[in-house]
N, C-alpha and C. Protein backbone atom coordinates (compact mmCIF):
# COMPACT_ATOMS: atom_id res chain seq x y z
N UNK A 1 51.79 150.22 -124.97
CA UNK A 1 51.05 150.84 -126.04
C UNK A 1 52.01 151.47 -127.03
N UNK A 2 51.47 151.36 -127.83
CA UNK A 2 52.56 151.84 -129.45
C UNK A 2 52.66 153.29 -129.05
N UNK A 3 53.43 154.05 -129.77
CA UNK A 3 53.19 155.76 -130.36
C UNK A 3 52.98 155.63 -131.37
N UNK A 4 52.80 154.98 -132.04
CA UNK A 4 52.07 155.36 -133.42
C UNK A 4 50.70 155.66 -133.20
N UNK A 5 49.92 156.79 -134.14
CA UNK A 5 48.61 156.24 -134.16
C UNK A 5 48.33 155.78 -134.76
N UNK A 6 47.09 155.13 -134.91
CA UNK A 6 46.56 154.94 -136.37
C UNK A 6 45.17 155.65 -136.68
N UNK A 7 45.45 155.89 -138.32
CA UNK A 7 44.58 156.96 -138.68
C UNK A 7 43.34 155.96 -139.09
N UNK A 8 42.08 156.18 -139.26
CA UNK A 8 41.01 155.64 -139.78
C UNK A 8 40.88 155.95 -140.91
N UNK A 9 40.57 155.13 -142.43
CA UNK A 9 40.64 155.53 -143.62
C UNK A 9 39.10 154.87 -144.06
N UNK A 10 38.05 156.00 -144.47
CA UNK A 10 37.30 155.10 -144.79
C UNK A 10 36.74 154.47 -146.14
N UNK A 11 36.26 153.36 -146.19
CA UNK A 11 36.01 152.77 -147.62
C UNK A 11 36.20 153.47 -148.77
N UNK A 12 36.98 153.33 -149.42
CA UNK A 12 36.74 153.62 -150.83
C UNK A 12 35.34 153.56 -151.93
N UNK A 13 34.52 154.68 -152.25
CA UNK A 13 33.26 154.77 -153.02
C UNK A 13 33.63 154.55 -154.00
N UNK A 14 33.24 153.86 -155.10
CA UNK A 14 33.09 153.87 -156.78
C UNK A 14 33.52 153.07 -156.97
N UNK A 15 34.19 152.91 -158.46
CA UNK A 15 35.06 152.26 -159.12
C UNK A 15 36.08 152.45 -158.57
N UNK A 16 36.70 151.10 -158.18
CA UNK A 16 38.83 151.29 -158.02
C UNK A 16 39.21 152.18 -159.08
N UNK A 17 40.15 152.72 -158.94
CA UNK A 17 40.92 153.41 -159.87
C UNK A 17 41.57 152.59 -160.57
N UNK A 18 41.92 152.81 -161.71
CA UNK A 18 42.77 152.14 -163.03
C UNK A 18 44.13 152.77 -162.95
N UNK A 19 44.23 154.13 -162.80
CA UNK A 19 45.07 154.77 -163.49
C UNK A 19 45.22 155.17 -164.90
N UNK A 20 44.06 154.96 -165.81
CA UNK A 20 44.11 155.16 -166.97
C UNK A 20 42.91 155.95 -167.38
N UNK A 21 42.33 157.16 -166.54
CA UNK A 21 40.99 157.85 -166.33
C UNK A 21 41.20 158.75 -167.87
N UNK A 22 40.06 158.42 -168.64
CA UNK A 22 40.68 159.60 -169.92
C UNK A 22 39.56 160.85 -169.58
N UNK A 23 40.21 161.90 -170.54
CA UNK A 23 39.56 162.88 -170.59
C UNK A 23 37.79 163.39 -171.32
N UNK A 24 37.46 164.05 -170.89
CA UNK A 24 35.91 164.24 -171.06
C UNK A 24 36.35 164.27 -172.57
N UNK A 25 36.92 165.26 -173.49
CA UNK A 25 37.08 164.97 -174.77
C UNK A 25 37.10 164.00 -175.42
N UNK A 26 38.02 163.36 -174.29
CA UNK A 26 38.57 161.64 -175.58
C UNK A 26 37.54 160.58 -174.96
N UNK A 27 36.74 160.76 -173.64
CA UNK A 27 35.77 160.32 -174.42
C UNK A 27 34.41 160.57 -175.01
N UNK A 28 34.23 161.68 -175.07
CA UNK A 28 33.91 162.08 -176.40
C UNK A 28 33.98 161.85 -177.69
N UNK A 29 35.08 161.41 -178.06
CA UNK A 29 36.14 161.42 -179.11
C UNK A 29 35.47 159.63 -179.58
N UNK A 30 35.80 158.77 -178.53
CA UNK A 30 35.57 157.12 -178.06
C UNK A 30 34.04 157.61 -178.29
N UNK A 31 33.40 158.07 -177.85
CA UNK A 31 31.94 157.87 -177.98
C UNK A 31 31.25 157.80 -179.97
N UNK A 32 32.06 159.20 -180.41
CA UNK A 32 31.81 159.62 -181.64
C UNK A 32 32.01 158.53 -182.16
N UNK A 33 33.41 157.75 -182.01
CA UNK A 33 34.22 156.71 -182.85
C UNK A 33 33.26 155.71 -183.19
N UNK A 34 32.41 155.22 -181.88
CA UNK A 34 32.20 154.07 -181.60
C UNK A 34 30.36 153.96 -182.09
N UNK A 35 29.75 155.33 -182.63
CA UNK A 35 28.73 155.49 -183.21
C UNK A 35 29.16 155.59 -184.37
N UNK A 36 30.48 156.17 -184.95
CA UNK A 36 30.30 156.02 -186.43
C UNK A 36 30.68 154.34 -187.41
N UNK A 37 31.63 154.37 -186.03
CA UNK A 37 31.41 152.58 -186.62
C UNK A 37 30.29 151.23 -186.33
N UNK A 38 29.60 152.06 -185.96
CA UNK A 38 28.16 151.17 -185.78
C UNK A 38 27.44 151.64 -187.06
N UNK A 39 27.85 152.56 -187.86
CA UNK A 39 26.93 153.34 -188.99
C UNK A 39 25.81 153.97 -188.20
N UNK A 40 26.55 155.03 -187.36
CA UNK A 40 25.68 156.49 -187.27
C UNK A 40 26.05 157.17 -187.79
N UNK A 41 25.15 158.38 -188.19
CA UNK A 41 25.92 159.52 -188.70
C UNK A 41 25.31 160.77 -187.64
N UNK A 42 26.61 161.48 -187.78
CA UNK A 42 26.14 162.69 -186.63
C UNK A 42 25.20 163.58 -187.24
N UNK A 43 24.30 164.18 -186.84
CA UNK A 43 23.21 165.65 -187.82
C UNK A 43 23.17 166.30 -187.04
N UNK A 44 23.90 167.52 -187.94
CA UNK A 44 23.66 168.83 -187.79
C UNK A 44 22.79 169.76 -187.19
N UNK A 45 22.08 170.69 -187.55
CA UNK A 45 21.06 171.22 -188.51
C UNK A 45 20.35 172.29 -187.31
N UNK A 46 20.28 173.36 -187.89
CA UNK A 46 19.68 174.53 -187.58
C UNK A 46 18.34 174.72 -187.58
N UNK A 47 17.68 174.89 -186.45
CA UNK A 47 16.30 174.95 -186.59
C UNK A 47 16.07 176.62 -186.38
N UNK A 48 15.11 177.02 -187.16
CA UNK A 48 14.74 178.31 -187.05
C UNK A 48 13.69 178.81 -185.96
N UNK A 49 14.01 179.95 -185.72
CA UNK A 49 13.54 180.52 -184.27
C UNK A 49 11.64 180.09 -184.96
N UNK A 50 11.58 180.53 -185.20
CA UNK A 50 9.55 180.37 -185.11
C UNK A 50 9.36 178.75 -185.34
N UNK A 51 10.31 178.16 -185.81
CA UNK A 51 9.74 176.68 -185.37
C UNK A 51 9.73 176.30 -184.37
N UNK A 52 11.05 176.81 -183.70
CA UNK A 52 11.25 176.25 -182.15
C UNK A 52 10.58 176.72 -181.30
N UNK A 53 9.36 177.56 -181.63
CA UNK A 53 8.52 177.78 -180.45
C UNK A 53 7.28 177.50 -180.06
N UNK A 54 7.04 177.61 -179.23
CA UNK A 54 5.75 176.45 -178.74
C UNK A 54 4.75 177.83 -179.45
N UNK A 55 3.85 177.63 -179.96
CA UNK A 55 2.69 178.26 -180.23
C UNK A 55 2.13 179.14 -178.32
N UNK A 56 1.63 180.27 -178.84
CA UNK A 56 1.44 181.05 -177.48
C UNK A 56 2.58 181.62 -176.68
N UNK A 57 3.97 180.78 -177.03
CA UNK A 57 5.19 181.00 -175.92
C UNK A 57 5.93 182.49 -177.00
N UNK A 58 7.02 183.05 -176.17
CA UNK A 58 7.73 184.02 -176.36
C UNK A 58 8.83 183.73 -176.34
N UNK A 59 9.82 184.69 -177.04
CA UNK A 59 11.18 184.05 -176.55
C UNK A 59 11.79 185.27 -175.55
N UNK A 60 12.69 185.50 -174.69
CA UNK A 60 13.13 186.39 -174.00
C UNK A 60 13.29 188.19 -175.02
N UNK A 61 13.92 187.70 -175.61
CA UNK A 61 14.07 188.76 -177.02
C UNK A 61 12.90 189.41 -177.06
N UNK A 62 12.01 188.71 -177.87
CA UNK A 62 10.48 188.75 -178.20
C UNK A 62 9.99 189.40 -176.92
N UNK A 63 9.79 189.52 -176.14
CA UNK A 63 9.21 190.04 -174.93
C UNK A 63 9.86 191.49 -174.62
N UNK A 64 11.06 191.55 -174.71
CA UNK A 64 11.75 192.58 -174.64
C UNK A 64 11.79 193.47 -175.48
N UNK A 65 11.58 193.31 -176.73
CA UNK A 65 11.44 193.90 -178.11
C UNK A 65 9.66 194.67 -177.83
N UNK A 66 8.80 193.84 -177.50
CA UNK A 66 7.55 194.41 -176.95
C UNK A 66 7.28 195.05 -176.15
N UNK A 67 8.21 195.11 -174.91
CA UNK A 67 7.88 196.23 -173.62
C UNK A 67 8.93 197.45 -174.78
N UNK A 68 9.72 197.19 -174.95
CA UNK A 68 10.45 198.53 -175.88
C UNK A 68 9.64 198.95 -176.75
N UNK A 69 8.20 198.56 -177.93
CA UNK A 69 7.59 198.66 -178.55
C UNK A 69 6.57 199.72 -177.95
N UNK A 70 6.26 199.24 -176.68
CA UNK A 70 5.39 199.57 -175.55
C UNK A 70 5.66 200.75 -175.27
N UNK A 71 6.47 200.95 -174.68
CA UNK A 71 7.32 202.01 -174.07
C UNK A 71 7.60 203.23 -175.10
N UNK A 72 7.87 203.06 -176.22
CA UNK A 72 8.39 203.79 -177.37
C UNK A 72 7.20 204.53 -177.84
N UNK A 73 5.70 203.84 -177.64
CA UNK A 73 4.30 204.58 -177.56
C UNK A 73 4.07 205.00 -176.62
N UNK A 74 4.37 204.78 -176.02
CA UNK A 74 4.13 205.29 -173.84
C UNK A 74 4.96 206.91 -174.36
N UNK A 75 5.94 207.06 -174.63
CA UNK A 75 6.64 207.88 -175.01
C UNK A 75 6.25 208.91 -175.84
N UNK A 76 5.85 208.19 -176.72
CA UNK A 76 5.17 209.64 -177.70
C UNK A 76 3.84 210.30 -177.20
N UNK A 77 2.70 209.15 -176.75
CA UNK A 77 1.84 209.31 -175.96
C UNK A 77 1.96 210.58 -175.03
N UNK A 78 3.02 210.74 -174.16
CA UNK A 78 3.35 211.62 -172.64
C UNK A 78 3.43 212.76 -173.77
N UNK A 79 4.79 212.53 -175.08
CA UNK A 79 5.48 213.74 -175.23
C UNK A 79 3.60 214.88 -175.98
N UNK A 80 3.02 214.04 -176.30
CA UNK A 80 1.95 215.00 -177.28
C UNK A 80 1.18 215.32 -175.94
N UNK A 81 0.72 214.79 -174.40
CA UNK A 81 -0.15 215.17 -173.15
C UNK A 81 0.83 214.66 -172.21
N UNK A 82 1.54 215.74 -171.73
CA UNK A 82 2.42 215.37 -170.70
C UNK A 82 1.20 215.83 -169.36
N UNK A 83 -0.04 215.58 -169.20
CA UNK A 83 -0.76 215.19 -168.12
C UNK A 83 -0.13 213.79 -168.03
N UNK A 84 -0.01 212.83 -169.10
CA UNK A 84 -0.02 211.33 -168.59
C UNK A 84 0.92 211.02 -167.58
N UNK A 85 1.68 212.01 -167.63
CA UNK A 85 2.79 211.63 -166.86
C UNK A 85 2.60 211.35 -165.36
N UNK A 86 1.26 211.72 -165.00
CA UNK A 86 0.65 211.30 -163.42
C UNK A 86 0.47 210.22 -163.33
N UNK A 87 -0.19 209.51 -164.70
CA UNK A 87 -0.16 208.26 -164.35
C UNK A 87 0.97 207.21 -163.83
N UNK A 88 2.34 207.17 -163.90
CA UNK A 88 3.27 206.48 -163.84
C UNK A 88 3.30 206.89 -161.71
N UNK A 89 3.46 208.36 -161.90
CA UNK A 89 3.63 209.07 -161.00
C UNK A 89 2.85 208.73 -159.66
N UNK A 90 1.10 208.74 -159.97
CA UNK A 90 0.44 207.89 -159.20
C UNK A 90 0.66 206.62 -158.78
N UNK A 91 1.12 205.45 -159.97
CA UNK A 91 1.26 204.27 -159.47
C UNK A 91 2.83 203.99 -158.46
N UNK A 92 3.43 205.14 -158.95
CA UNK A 92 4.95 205.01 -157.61
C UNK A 92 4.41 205.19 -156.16
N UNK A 93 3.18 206.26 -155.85
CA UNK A 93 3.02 206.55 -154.97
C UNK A 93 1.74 205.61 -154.14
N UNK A 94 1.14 204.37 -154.97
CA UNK A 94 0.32 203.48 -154.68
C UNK A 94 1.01 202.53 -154.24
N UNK A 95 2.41 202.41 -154.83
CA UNK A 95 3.30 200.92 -154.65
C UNK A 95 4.37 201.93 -153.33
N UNK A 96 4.33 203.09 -153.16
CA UNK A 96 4.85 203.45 -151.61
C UNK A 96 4.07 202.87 -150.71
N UNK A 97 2.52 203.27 -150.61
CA UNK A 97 1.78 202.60 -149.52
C UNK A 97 1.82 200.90 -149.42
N UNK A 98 2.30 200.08 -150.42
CA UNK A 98 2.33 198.81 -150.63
C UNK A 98 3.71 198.40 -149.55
N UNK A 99 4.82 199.52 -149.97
CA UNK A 99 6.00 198.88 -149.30
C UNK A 99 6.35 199.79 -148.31
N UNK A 100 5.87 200.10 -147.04
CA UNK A 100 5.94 200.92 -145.99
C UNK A 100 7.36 200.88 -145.38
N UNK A 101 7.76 200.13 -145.07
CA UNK A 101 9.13 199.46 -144.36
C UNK A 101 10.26 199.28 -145.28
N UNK A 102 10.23 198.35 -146.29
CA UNK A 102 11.35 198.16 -146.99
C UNK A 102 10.54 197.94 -148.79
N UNK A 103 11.09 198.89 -149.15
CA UNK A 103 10.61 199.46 -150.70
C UNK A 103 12.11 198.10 -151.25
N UNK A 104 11.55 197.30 -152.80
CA UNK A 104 12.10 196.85 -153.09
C UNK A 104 13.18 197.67 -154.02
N UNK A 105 14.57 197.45 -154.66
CA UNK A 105 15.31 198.29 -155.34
C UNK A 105 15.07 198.82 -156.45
N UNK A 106 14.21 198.06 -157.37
CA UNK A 106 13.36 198.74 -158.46
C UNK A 106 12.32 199.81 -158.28
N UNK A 107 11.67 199.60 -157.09
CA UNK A 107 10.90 200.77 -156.92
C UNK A 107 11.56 202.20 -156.39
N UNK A 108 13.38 201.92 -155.79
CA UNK A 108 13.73 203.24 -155.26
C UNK A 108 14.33 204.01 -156.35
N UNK A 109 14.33 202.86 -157.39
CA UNK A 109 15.22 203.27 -158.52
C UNK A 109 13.89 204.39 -159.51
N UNK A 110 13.08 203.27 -159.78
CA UNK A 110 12.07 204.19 -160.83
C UNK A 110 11.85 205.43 -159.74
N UNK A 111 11.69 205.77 -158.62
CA UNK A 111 11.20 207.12 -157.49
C UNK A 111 12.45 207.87 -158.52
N UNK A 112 13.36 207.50 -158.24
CA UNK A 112 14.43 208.54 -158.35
C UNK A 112 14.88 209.28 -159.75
N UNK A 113 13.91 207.80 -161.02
CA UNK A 113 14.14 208.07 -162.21
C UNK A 113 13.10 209.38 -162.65
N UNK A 114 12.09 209.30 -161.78
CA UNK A 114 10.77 209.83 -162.21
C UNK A 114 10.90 211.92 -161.58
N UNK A 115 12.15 211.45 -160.79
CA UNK A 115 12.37 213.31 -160.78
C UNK A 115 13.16 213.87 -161.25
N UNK A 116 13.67 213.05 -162.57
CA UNK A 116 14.08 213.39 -163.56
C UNK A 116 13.29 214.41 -164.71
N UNK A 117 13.96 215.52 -165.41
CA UNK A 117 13.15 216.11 -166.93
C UNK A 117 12.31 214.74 -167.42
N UNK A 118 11.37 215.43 -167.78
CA UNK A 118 10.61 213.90 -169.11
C UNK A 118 11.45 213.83 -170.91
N UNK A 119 12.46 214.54 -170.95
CA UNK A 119 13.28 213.91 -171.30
C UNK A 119 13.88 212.81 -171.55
N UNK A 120 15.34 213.11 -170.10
CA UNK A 120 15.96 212.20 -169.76
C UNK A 120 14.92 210.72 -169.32
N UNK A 121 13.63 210.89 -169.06
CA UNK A 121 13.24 209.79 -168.46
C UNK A 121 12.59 209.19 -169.94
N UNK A 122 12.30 209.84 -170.74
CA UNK A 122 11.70 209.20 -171.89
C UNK A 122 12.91 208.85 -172.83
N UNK A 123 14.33 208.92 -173.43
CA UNK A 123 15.24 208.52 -173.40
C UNK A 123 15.40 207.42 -173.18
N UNK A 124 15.29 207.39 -171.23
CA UNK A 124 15.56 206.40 -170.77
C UNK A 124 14.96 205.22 -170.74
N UNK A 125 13.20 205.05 -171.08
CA UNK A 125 12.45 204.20 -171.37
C UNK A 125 12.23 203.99 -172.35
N UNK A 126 13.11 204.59 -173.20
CA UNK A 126 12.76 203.82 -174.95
C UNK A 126 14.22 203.39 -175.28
N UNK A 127 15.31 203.69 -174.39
CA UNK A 127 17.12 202.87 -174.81
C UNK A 127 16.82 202.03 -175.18
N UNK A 128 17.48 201.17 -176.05
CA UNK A 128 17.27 199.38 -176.35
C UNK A 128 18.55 198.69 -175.23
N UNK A 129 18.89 199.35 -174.04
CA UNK A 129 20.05 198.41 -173.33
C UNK A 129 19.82 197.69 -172.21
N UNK A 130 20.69 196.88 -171.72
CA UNK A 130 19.88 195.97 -170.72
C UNK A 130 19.59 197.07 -169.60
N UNK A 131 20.14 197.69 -169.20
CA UNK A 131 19.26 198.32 -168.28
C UNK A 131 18.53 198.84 -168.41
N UNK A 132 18.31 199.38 -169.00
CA UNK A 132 16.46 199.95 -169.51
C UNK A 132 15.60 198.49 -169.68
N UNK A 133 16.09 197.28 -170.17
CA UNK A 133 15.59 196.66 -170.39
C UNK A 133 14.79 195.94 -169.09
N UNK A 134 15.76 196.16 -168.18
CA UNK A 134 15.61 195.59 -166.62
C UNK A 134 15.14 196.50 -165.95
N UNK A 135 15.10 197.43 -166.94
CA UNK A 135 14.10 198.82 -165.62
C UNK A 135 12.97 198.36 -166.19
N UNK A 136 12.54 198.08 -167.40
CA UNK A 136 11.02 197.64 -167.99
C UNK A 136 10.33 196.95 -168.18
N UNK A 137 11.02 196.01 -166.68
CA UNK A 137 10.18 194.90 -166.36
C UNK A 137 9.45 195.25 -165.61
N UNK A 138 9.89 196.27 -164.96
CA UNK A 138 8.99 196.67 -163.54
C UNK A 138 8.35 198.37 -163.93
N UNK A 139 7.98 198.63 -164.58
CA UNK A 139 7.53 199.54 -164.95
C UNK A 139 6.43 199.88 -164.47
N UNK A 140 6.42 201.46 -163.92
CA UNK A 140 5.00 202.56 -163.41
C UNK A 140 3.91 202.82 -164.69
N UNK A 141 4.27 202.80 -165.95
CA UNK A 141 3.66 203.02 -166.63
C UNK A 141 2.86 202.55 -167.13
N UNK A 142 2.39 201.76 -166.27
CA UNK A 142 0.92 200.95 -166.54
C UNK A 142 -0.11 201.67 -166.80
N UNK A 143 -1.03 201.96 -167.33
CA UNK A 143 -2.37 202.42 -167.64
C UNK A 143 -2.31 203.82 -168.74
N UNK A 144 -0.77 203.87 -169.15
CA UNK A 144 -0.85 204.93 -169.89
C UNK A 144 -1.12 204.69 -171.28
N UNK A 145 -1.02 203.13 -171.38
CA UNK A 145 -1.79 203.06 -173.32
C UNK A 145 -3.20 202.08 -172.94
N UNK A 146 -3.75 202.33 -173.98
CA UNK A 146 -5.62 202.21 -173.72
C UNK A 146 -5.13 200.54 -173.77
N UNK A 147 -6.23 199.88 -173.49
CA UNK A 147 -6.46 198.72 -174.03
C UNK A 147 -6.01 198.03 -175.45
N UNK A 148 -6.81 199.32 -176.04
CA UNK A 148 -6.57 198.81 -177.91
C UNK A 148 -5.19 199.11 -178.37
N UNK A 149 -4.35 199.93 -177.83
CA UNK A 149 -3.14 200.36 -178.01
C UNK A 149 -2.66 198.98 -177.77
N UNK A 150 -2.43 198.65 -176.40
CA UNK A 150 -2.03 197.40 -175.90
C UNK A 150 -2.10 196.25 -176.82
N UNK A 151 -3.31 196.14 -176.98
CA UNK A 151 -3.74 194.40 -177.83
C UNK A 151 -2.85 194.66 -179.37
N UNK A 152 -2.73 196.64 -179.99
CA UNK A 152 -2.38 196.57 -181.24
C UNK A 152 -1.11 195.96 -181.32
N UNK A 153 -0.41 196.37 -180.36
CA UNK A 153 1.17 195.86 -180.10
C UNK A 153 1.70 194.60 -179.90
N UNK A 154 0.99 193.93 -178.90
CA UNK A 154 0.48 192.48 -178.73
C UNK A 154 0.41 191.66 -179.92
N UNK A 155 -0.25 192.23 -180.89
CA UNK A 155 -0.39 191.43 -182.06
C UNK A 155 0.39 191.85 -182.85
N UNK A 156 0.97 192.47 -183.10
CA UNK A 156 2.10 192.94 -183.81
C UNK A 156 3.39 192.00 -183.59
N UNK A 157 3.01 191.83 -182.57
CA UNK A 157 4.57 191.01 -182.00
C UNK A 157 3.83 189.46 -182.19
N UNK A 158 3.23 189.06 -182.26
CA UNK A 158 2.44 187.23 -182.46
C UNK A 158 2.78 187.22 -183.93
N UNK A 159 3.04 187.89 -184.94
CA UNK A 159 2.78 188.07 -186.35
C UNK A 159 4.36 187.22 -186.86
């Protein structure tokens, strides 16, 4: 018996190699070439945000710009009847009985925001930064603007 071993190599997948593999650019470059000498021409062109959107749809922005809209009345709302402020307060303590065992991180976060001055917490729900922005997705402050408040804002932002 030999000492050599021998190793098992298995099949080669794809194309054999050339040795002449070009780069994603060049061909890129070969692609462009080979449409403009067919008589293509490349186009440009900027489409503007309200065309590009589906009728009914939002854009991320747009949504975010509205809970901040939201919020910024939620705000003045509390500061003229700071009773409202139970309302937020109540719904932390409705979504405790929801998560008995393991409270998700947004909810330990708003608990902790909410024994804060109404200040700092109104501040904090009208910032324009992503974290406020990401705290106001999940927001307690549900039921603190009426209906008609709601729909006025709503449509404000469709306009």
């Amino acid at each position: 018996m030999s000492a050599r071993k021998r190793s098992y190599k298995p099949p080669r997948r794809g194309r054999p190699p050339t040795g002449t593999a070009l780069t994603a650019a060049d061909r890129m470059r070969r692609m462009r070439e080979r449409r403009k000498a067919a008589g293509l021409k490349p186009v440009v062109s900027w489409v503007s945000h309200e065309t590009s959107m589906r009728p009914g749809y939002s854009s991320h922005r747009l949504l975010e710009a509205r809970s901040l809209a939201m919020h910024a009345v939620i705000a003045q709302k509390i500061e003229r009847d700071p009773r409202l402020l139970n309302i937020p307060r109540n719904n932390l303590k409705r979504w405790n009985a929801r998560w008995l065992n393991k409270a998700p991180p947004w909810y330990v976060e708003w608990r902790g925001i909410m024994n804060r001055p109404w200040p700092e917490i109104a501040a904090l729900i009208t910032e324009p930064s992503e974290d406020a922005a990401r705290l106001r997705q999940s927001s307690p402050f549900a039921g603190v603007l009426s209906a008609e408040e709601r729909r006025r804002i709503y449509a404000a932002f469709r306009a």
